[in-house]
N, C-alpha and C. Protein backbone atom coordinates (compact mmCIF):
# COMPACT_ATOMS: atom_id res chain seq x y z
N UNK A 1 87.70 69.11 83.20
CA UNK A 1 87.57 70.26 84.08
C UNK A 1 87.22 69.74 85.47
N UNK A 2 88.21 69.87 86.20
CA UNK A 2 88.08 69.60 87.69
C UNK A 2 86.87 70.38 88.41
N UNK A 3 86.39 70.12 89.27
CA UNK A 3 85.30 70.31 90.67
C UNK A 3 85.84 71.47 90.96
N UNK A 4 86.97 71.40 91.25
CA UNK A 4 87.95 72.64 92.00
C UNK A 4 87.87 73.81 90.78
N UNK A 5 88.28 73.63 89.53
CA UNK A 5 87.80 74.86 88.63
C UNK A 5 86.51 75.46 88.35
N UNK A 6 85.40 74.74 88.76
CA UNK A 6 83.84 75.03 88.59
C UNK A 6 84.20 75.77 89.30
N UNK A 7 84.22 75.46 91.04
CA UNK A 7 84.61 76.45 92.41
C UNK A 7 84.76 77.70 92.10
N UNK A 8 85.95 77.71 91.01
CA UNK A 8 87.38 78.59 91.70
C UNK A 8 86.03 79.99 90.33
N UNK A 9 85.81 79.09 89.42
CA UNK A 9 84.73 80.29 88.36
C UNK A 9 83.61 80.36 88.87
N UNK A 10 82.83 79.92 89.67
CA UNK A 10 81.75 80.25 90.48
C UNK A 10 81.90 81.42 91.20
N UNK A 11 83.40 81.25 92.34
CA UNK A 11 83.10 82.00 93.45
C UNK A 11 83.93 83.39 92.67
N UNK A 12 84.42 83.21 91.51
CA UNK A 12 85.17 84.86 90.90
C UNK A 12 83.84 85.11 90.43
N UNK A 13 83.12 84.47 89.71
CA UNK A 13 81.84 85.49 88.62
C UNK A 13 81.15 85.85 90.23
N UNK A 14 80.84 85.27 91.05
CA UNK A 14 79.82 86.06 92.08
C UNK A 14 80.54 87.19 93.08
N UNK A 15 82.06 87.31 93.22
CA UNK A 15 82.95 88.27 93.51
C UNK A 15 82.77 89.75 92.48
N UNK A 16 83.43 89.06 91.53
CA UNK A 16 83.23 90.58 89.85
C UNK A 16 81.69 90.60 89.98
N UNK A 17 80.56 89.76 89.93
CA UNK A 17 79.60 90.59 89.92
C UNK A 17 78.93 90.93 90.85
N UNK A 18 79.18 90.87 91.75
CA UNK A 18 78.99 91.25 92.64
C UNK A 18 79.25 92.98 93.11
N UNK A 19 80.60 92.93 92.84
CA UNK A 19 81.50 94.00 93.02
C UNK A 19 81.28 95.25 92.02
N UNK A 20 80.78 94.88 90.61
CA UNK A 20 80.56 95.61 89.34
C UNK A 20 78.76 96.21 89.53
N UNK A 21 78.16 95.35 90.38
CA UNK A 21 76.59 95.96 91.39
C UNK A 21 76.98 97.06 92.21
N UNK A 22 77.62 96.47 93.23
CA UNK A 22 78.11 97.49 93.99
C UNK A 22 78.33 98.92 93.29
N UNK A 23 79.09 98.34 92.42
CA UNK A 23 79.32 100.36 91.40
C UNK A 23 78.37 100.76 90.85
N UNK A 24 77.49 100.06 90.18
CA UNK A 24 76.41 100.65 89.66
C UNK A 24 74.61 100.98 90.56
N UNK A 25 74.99 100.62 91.78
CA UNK A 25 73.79 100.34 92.58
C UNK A 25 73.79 101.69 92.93
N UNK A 26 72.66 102.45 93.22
CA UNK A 26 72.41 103.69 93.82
C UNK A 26 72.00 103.95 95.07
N UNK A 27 71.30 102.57 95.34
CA UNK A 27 71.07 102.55 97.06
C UNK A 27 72.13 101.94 97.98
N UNK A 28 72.28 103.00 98.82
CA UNK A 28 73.23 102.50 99.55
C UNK A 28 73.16 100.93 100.42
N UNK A 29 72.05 100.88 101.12
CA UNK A 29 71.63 99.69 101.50
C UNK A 29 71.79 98.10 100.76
N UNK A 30 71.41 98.57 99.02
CA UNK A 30 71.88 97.08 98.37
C UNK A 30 73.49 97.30 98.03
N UNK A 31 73.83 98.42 97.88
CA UNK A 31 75.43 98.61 97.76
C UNK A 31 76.12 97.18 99.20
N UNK A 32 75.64 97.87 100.49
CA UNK A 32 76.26 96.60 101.30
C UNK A 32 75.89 95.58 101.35
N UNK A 33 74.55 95.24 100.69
CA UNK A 33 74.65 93.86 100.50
C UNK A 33 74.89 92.73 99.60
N UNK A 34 75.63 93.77 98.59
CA UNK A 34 76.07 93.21 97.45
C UNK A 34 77.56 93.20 97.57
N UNK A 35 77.88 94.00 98.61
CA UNK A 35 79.18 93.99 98.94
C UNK A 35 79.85 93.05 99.93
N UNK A 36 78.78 92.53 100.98
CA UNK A 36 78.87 91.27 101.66
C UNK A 36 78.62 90.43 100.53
N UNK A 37 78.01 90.48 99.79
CA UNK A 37 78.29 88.88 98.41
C UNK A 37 79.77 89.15 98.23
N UNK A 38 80.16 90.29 97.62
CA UNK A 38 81.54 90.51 96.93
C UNK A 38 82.29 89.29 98.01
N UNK A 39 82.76 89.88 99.60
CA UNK A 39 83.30 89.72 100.51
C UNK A 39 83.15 87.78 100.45
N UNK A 40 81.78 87.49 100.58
CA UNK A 40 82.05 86.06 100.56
C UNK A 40 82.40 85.46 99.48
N UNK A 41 82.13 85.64 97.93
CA UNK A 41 82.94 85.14 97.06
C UNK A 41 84.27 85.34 97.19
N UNK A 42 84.80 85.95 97.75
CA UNK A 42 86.32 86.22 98.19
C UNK A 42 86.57 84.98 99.18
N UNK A 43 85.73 84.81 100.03
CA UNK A 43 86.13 84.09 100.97
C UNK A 43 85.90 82.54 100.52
N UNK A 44 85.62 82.10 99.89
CA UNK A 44 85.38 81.49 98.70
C UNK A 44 86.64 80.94 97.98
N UNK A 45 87.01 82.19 97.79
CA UNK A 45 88.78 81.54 96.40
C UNK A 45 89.34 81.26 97.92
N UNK A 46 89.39 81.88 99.20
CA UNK A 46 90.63 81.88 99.98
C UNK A 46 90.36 80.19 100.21
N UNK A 47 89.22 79.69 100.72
CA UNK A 47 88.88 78.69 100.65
C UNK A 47 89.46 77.63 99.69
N UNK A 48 89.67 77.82 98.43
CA UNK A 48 90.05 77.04 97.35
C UNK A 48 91.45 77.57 97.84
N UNK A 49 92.09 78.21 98.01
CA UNK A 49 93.43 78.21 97.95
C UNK A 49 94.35 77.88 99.47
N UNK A 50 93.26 77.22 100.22
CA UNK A 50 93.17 76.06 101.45
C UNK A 50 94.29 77.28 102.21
N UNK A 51 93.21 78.53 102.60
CA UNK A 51 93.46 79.58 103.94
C UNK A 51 91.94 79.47 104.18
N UNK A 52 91.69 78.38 105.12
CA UNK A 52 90.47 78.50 105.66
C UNK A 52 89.98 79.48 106.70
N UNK A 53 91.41 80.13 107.17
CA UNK A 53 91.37 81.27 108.74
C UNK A 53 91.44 82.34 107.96
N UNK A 54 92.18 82.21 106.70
CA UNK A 54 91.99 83.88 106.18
C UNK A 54 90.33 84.47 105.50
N UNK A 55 89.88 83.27 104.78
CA UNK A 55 88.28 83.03 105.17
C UNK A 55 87.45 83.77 105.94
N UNK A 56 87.55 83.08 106.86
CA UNK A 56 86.79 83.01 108.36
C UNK A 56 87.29 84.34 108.68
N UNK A 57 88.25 85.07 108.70
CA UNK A 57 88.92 86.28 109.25
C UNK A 57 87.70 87.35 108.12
N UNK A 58 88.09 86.98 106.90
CA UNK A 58 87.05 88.08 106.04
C UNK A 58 86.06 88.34 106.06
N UNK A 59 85.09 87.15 106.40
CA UNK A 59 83.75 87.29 106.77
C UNK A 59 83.56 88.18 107.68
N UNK A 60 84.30 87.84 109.00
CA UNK A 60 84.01 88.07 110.09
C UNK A 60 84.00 89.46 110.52
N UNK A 61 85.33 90.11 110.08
CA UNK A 61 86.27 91.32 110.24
C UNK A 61 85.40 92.42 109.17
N UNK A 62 85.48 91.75 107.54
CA UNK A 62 84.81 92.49 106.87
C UNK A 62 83.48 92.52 106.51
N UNK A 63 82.88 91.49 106.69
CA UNK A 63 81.50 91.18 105.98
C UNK A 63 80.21 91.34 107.47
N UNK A 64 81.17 91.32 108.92
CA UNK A 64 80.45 91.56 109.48
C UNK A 64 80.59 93.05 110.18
N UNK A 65 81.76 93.32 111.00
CA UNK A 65 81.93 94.15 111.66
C UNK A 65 81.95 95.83 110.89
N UNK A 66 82.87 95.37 109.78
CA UNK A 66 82.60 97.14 109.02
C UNK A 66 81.51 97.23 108.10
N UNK A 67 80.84 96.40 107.29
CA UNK A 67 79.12 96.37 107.04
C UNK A 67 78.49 97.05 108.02
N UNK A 68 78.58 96.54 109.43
CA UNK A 68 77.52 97.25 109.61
C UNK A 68 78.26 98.58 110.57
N UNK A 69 79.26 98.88 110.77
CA UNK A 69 79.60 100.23 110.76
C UNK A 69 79.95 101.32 109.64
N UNK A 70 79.53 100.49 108.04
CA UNK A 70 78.84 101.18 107.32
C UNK A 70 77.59 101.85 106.95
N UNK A 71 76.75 100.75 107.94
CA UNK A 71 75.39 100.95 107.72
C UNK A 71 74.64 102.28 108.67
N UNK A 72 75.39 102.41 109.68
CA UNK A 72 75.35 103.09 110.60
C UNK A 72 76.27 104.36 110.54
């Protein structure tokens, strides 16, 4: 089992659970910040699948800018 498959099951179990919090969370507040986890385990596989700008684009676009024009 390659380095790269630890990765690639690391950054999906902290994506799905991440994402499966999100549904069951009642506060809105840990809802987004379980949803910025979701967002970076995503950014994560894009990483393994060597789109380092599509990455960097998700964080940025999603994990920063509409987070917190969710929060607000």
């Amino acid at each position: 089992m390659g380095f790269n498959l630890v990765l690639f099951y690391a950054f999906a179990a902290i994506a799905v659970g991440a994402t499966l919090l999100v549904v069951l969370q009642s506060n809105p507040v840990y809802s987004v910040l379980l949803l910025i986890g979701s967002f970076i385990g995503l950014a994560g596989l894009y990483v393994l699948l060597d789109a380092p700008f599509v990455a960097v684009i998700q964080i940025i676009i999603y994990a920063g800018a509409i987070m917190v024009l969710f929060l607000f």
